[in-house]
Protein backbone atom coordinates (compact mmCIF):
# COMPACT_ATOMS: atom_id res chain seq x y z
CA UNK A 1 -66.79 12.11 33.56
CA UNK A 2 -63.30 13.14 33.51
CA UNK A 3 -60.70 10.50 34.85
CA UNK A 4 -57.70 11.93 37.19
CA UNK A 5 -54.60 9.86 36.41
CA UNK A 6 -52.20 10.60 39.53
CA UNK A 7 -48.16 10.13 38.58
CA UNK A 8 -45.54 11.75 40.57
CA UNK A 9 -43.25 14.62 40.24
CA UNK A 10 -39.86 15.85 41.73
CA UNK A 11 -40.36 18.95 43.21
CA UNK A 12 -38.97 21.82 44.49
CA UNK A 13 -39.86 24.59 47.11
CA UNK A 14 -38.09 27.20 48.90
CA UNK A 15 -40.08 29.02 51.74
CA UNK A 16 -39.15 32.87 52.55
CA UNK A 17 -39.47 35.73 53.92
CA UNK A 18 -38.30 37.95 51.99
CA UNK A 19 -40.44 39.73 49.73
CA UNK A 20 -39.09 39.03 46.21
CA UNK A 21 -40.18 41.89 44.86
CA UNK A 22 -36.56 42.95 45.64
CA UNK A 23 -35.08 39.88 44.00
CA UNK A 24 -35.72 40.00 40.30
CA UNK A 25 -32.25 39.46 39.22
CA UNK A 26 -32.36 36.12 41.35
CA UNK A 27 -35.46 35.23 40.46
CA UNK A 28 -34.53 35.66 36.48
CA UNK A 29 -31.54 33.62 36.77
CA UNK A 30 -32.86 30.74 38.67
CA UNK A 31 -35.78 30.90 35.74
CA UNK A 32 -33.13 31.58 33.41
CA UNK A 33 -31.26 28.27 34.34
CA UNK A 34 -34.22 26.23 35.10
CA UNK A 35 -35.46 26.67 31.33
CA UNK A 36 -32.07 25.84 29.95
CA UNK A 37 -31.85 22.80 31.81
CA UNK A 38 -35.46 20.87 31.33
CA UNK A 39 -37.68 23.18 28.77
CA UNK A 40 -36.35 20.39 26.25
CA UNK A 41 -38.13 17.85 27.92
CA UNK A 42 -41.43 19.57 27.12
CA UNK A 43 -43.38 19.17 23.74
CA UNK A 44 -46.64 20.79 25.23
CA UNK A 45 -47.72 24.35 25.06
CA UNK A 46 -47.54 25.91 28.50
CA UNK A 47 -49.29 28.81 29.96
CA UNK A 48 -48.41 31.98 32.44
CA UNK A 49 -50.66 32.90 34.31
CA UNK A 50 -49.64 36.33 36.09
CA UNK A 51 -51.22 38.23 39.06
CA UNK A 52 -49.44 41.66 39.15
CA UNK A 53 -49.36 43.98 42.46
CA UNK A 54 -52.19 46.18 41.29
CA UNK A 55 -54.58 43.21 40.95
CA UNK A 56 -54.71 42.66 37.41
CA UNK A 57 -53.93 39.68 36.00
CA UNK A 58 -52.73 37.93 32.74
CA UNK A 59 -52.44 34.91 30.95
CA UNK A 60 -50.31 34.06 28.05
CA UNK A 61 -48.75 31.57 26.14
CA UNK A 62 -45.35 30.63 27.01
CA UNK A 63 -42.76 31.60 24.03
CA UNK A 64 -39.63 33.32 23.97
CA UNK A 65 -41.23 36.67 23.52
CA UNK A 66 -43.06 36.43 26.65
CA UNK A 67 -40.53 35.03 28.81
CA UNK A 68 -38.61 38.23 28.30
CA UNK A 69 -42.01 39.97 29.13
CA UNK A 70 -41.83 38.38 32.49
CA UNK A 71 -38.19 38.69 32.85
CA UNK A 72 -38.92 42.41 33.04
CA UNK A 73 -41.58 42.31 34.80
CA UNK A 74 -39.46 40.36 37.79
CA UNK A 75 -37.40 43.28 37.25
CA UNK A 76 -39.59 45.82 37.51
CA UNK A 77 -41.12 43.87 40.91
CA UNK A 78 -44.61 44.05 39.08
CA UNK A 79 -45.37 40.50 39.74
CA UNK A 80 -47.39 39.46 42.94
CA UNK A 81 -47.88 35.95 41.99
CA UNK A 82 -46.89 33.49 39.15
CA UNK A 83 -47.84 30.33 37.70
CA UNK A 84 -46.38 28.30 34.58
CA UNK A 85 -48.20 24.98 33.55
CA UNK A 86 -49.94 22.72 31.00
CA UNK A 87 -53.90 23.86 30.51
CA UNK A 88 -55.88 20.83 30.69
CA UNK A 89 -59.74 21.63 29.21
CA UNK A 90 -61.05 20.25 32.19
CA UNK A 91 -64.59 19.82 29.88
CA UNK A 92 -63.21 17.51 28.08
CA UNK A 93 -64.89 14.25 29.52
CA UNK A 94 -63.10 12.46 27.04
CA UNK A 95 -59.42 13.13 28.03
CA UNK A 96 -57.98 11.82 30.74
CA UNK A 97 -56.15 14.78 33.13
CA UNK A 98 -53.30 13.74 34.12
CA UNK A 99 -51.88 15.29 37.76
CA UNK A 100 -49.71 17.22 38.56
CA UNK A 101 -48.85 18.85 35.64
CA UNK A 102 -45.38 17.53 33.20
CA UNK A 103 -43.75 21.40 34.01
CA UNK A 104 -45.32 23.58 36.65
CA UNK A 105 -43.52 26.98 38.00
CA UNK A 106 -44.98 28.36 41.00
CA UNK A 107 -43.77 31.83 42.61
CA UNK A 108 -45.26 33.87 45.05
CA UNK A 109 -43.31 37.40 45.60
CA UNK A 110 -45.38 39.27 47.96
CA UNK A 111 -47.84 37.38 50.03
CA UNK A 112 -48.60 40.40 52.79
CA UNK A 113 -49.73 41.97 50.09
CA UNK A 114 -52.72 40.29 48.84
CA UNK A 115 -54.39 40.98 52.53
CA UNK A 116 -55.90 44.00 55.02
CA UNK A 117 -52.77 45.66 57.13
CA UNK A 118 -55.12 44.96 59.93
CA UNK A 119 -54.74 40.81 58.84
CA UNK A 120 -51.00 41.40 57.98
CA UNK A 121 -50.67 42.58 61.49
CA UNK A 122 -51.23 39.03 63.59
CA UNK A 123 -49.99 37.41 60.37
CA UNK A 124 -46.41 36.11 58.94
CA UNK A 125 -46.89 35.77 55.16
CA UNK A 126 -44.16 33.12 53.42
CA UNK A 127 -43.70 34.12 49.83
CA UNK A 128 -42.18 30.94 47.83
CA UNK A 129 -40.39 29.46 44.95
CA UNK A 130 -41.46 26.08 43.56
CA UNK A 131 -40.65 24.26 40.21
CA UNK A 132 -41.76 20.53 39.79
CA UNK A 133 -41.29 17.95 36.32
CA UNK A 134 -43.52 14.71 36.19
CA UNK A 135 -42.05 11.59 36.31
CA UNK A 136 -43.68 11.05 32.64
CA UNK A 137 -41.24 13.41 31.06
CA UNK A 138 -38.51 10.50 32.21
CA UNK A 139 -40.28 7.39 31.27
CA UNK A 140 -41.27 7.09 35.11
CA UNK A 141 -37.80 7.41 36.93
CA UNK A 142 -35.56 10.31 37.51
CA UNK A 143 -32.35 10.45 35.62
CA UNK A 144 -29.24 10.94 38.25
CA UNK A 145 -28.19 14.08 36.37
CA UNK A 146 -31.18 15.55 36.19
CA UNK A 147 -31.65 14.80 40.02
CA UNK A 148 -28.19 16.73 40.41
CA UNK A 149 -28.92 19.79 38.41
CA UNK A 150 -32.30 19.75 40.29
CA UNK A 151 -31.02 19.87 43.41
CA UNK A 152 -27.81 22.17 42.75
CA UNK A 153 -31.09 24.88 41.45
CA UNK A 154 -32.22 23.94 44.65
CA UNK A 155 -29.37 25.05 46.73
CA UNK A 156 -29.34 28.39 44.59
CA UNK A 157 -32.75 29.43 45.38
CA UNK A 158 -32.14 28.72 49.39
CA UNK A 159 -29.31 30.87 49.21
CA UNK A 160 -30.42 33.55 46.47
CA UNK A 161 -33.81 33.69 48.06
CA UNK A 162 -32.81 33.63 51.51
CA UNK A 163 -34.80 30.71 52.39
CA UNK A 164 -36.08 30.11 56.17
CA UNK A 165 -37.18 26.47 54.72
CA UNK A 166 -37.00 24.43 52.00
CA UNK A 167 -37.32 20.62 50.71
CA UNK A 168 -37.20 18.79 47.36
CA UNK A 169 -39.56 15.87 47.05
CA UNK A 170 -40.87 13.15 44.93
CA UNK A 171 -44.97 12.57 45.11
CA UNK A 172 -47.95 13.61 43.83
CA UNK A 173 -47.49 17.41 44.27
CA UNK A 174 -46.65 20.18 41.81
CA UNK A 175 -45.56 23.53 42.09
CA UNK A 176 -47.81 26.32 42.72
CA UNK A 177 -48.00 30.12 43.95
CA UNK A 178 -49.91 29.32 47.04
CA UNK A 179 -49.82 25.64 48.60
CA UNK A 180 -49.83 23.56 51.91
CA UNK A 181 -47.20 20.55 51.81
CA UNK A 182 -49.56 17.34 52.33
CA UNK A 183 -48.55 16.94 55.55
CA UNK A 184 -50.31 21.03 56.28
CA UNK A 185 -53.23 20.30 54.71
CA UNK A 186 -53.60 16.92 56.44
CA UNK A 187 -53.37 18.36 59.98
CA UNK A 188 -54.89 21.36 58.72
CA UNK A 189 -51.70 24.30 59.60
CA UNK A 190 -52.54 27.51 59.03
CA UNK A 191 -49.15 28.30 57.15
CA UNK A 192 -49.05 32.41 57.65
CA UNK A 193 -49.92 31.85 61.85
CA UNK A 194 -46.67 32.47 63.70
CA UNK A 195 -44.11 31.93 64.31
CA UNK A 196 -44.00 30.43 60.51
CA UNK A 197 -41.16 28.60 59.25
CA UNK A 198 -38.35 29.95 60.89
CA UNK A 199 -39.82 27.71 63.87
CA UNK A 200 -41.43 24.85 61.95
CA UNK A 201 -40.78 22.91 58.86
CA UNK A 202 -43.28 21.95 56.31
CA UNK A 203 -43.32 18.31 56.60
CA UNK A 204 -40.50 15.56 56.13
CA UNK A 205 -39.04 14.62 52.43
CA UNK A 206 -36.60 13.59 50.69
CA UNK A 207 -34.15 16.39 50.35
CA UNK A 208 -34.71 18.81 53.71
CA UNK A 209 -32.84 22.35 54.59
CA UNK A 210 -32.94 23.57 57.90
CA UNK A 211 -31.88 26.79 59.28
CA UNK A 212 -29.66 28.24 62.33
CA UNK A 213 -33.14 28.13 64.15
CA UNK A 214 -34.10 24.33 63.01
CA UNK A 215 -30.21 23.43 64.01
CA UNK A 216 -30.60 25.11 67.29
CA UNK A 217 -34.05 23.40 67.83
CA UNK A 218 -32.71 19.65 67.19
CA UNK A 219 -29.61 20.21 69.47
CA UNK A 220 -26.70 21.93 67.10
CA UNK A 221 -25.01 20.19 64.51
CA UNK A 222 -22.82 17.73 66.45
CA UNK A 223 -25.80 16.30 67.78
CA UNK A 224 -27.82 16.63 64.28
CA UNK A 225 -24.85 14.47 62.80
CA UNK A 226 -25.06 11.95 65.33
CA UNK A 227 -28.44 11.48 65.74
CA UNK A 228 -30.34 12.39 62.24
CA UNK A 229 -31.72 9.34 60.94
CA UNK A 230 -30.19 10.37 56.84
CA UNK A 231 -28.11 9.10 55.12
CA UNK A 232 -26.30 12.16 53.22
CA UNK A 233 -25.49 15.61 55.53
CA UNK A 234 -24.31 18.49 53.72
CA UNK A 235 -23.47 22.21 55.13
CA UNK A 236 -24.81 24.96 53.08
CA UNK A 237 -23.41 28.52 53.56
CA UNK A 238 -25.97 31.35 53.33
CA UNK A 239 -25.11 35.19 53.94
CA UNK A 240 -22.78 33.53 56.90
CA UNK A 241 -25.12 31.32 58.36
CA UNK A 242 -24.21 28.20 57.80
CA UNK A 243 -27.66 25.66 56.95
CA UNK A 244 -27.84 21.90 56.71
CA UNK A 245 -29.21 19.60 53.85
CA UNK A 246 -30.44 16.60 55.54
CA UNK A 247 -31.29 13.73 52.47
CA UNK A 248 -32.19 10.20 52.67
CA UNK A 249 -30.86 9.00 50.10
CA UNK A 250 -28.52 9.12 47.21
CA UNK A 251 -31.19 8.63 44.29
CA UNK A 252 -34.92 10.26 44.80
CA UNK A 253 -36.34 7.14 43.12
CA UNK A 254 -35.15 4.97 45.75
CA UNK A 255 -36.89 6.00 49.04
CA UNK A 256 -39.00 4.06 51.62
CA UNK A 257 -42.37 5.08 53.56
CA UNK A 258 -39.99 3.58 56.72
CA UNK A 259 -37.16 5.80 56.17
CA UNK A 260 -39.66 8.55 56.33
CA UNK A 261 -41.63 7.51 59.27
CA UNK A 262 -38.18 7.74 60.78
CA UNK A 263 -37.82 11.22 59.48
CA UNK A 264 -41.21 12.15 60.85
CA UNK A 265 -40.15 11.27 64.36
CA UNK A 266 -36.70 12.38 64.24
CA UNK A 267 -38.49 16.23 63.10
CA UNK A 268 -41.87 16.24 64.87
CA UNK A 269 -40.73 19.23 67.25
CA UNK A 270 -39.90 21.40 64.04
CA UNK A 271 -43.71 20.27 62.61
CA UNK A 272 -45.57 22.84 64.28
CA UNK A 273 -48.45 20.36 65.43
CA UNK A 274 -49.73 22.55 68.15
CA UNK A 275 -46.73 24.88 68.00
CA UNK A 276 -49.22 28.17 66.92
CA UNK A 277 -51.86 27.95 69.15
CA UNK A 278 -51.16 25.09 71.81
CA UNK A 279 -54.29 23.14 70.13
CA UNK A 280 -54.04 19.81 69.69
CA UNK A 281 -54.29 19.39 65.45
CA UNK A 282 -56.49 16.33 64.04
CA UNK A 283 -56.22 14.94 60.80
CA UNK A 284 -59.25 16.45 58.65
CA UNK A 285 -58.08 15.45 55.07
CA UNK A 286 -58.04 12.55 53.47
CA UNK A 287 -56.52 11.71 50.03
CA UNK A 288 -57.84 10.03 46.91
CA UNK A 289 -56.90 6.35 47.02
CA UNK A 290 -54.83 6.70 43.94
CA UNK A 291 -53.16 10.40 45.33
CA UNK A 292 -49.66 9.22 45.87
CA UNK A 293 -48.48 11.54 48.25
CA UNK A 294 -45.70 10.42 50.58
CA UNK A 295 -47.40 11.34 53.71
CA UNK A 296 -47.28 8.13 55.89
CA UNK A 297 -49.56 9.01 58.22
C-alpha cells in the first residue's frame, strides 16, 4: 500500500468576498510575483488544473506557454476555480506520497457560482487565494527572507483582493481552491453559512489579519494592543480601512502549541463555534497520528 509521509508547509490564504472574476490584473501580478520569487525552488513538473465558468475543465502542464494561457484567461474572468501542484500517481504502491504538495496554488474566483440561485440565496460564498511551499524545498526550516517575501505577497493579496480574512501558517496544510482550515473541519463549520468571515475567523495561526469588524469585535485597537497575547502588531491600510496583522512571532519556525492555545482563547468569540446557528459544535474529526496540523485542541 501506498505510505503518506506528512511534512509541513508555510502557507498562505486570503478569504473574500469579492468575486475575482473582476480582479485579473491582481490576480496576475500576485502570480506573476509569486513565480519569480520561489518557482526556482522547484525541480518537479507541476500541473494546472482549471475549472472555467462554463463547467469545462482543463489540465495542463505547467510551462511558460501555459502560464500566459492562464494569465489571459484571469483576464478574460474565464476561470471559476484553479489549482497548481505536483501529480503524485497515487497507484504507485511503491512510492511514497509525500503531503502536502512541495508548490501548491489554490484560487477560487467565483464560489456563488458553482451552486442553484435558490442555495446562493441563504448562502455567503468566500472565494479565496492560497499559495503554500513544503518545508522540503528548504531542507526542513524556512529561510527568514523567504518568510519576508512570503508574507509581504501576503499583505498584497489582503489588500489587492480585498480580503475579509486572512492568515499565513506553518502545518500540514496546502493550498487549494476549496478548503476548511483544520480547526473548520474539526468542529465541523459550514464555511458559506452566515454571517461568514466578516464575523468569524478561520482558526488561530501564526500570521492573523483581522478586519474593521474583527477590531470592533475584540474591543478596538487600543484594547487589541493591550490585551492580544502576540508578540508583533502591525496596521495594514486597505481602501481606507485600516486592518491589523496580529503574529506570534518573529520567525514561523519558532512557534509553540502554548502560544497558540493562548491565541485560541484570546480569539474564540471571532471562531464562529455556535455563531451560525446557536448549536453547540462537537469535534467530529480526528487527524492521522502523523498529520501535523497545529490545531491544539
Amino acid at each position: 500500500m501506498e505510505n503518506l509521509v506528512f511534512s509541513k508547509a508555510m502557507s498562505m490564504h486570503v478569504t473574500t468576498y469579492k468575486i475575482l472574476n473582476d480582479k485579473g490584473e491582481q490576480l496576475v501580478s500576485l502570480l506573476q510575483q509569486f513565480f519569480d520569487l520561489f518557482l526556482g525552488y522547484i525541480e518537479e513538473d507541476l500541473d494546472i488544473m482549471i475549472e472555467f465558468m462554463n463547467g469545462k475543465e482543463k489540465t495542463m502542464q505547467m510551462n511558460n506557454k501555459n502560464i500566459s494561457k492562464v494569465y489571459d484567461y484571469f483576464l478574460q474572468g474565464k476561470i471559476e476555480c484553479l489549482d497548481i501542484f505536483h501529480y503524485y500517481d497515487l497507484h504507485d504502491e511503491a512510492m511514497d506520497r509525500h503531503y502536502p504538495g512541495l508548490y501548491t496554488v489554490g484560487i477560487s474566483c467565483n464560489q456563488a457560482s458553482t451552486y442553484s440561485p435558490e442555495l446562493a440565496k441563504s448562502r455567503i460564498f468566500p472565494n479565496s487565494f492560497s499559495l503554500s511551499l513544503n518545508e522540503r524545498l528548504f531542507n526542513n526550516y524556512i529561510p527568514s527572507h523567504v518568510q519576508n517575501d512570503f508574507v509581504d505577497l501576503f499583505k498584497q493579496a489582503i489588500i489587492l483582493l480585498e480580503g475579509v480574512t486572512g492568515f499565513i501558517t506553518y502545518e500540514s496544510t496546502a493550498a487549494s481552491s476549496y478548503t476548511r482550515t483544520p480547526f473548520e473541519t474539526h468542529w465541523s463549520i459550514d464555511t458559506s453559512s452566515p454571517p461568514g468571515y466578516t464575523q468569524r475567523l478561520r482558526g488561530y495561526f501564526w500570521l492573523n489579519y483581522l478586519s474593521t469588524h474583527h477590531i470592533n469585535q475584540l474591543g478596538g485597537l487600543d484594547c487589541i494592543r493591550k490585551n492580544a497575547p502576540c508578540g508583533v502588531i502591525e496596521s495594514l491600510d486597505q481602501q481606507d480601512k485600516l486592518g491589523l496583522l496580529l503574529g506570534l512571532t518573529d520567525n514561523i519556525n519558532d512557534y509553540s502549541d502554548d502560544q497558540l492555545r493562548k491565541l485560541r482563547e484570546y480569539f474564540w468569540p471571532l471562531l464562529g463555534i455556535g455563531i451560525e446557528d446557536n448549536n453547540e459544535h462537537v469535534p467530529s474529526f480526528e487527524y492521522p497520528p502523523r498529520y501535523i496540523a497545529r490545531l491544539v485542541e
